[in-house]
Protein backbone atom coordinates (compact mmCIF):
# COMPACT_ATOMS: atom_id res chain seq x y z
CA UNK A 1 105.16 99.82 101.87
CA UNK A 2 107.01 100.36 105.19
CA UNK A 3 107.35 97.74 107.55
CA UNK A 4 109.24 97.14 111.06
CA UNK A 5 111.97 94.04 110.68
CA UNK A 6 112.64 92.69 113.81
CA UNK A 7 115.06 89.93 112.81
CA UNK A 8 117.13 88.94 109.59
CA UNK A 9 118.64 85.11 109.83
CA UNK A 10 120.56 83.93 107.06
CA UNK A 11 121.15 79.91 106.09
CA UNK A 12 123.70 78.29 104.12
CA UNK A 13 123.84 74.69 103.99
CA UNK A 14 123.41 71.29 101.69
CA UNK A 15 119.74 70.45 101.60
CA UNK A 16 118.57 66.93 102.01
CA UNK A 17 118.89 66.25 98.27
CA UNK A 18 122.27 67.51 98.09
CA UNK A 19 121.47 71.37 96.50
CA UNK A 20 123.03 73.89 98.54
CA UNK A 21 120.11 76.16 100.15
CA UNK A 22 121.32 80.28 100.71
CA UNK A 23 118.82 82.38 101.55
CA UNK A 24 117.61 85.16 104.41
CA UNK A 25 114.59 84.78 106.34
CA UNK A 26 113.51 88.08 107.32
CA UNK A 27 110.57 89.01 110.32
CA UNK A 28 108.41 91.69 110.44
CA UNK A 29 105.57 93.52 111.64
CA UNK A 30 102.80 93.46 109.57
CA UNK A 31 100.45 96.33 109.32
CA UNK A 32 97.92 96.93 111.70
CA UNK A 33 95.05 94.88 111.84
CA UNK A 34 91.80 94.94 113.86
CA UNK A 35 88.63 92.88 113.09
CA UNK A 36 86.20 90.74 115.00
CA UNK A 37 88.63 88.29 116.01
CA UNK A 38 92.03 90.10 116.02
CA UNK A 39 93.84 93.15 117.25
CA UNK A 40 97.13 94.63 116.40
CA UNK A 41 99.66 93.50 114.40
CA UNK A 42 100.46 90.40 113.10
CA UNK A 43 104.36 89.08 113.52
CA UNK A 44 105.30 87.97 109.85
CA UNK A 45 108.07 86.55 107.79
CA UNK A 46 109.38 86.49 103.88
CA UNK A 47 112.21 84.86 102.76
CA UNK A 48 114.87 86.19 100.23
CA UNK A 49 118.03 85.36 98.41
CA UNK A 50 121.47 85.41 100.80
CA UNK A 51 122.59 89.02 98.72
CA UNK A 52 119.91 90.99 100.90
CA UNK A 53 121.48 89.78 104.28
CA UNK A 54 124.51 92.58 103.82
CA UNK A 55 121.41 95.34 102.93
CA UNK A 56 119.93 94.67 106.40
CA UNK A 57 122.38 97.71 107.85
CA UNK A 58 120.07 98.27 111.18
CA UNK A 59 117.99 95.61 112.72
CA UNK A 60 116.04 96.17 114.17
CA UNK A 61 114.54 98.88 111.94
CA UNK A 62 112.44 100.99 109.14
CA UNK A 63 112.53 99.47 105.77
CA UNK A 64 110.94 98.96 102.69
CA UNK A 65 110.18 96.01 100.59
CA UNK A 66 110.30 94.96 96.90
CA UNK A 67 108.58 91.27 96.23
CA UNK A 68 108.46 88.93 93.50
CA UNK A 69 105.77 86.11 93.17
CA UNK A 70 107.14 82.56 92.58
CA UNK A 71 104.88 80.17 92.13
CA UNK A 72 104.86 76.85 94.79
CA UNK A 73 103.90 73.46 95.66
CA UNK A 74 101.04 72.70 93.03
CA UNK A 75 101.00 75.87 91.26
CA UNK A 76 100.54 78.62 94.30
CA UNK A 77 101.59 81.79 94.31
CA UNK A 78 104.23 82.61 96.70
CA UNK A 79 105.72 86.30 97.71
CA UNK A 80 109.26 86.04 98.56
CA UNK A 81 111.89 89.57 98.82
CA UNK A 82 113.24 90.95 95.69
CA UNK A 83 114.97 94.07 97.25
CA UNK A 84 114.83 95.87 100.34
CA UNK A 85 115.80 99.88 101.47
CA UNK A 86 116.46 101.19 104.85
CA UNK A 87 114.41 103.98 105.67
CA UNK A 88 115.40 106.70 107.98
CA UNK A 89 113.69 106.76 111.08
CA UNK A 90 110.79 109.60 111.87
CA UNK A 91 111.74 111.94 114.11
């Protein structure tokens, strides 16, 4: 899938418990959605390891995502960014 990032923010600090945390948080327009109660798109976020941050070459911009589930608090699934590609624009 294609999607529109608008903004990539990486962290890199000690956690409360003393692990360092390094990750990306990446946002994004999700795809278009209209229903009884909503129109448009959605403004969405996924976070990923720190590695991606240098494979975020034009923000904002066209890219495409690979995700992993992991699972969460009490067992639920999470998605979080495996990879990601930089698409070429349309002309």
């Amino acid at each position: 899938m294609q999607y529109q990032v608008l903004n990539v923010q990486r962290f890199n600090f000690t956690g409360d418990d003393g692990r360092p945390v390094a990750s990306v948080k990446v946002t994004f327009l999700s795809d278009r959605v209209d229903s009884d109660t909503s129109k448009g798109n959605e403004v969405m976020s996924f976070s990923g390891d720190l590695a991606l941050w240098d494979k975020f070459t034009v923000v904002p911009g066209l890219y495409s995502f690979e995700l992993e589930l992991r699972s969460g608090k009490a067992g639920k699934a999470t998605a979080r960014l495996k990879d990601v590609n930089h698409l070429p624009s349309p002309k």
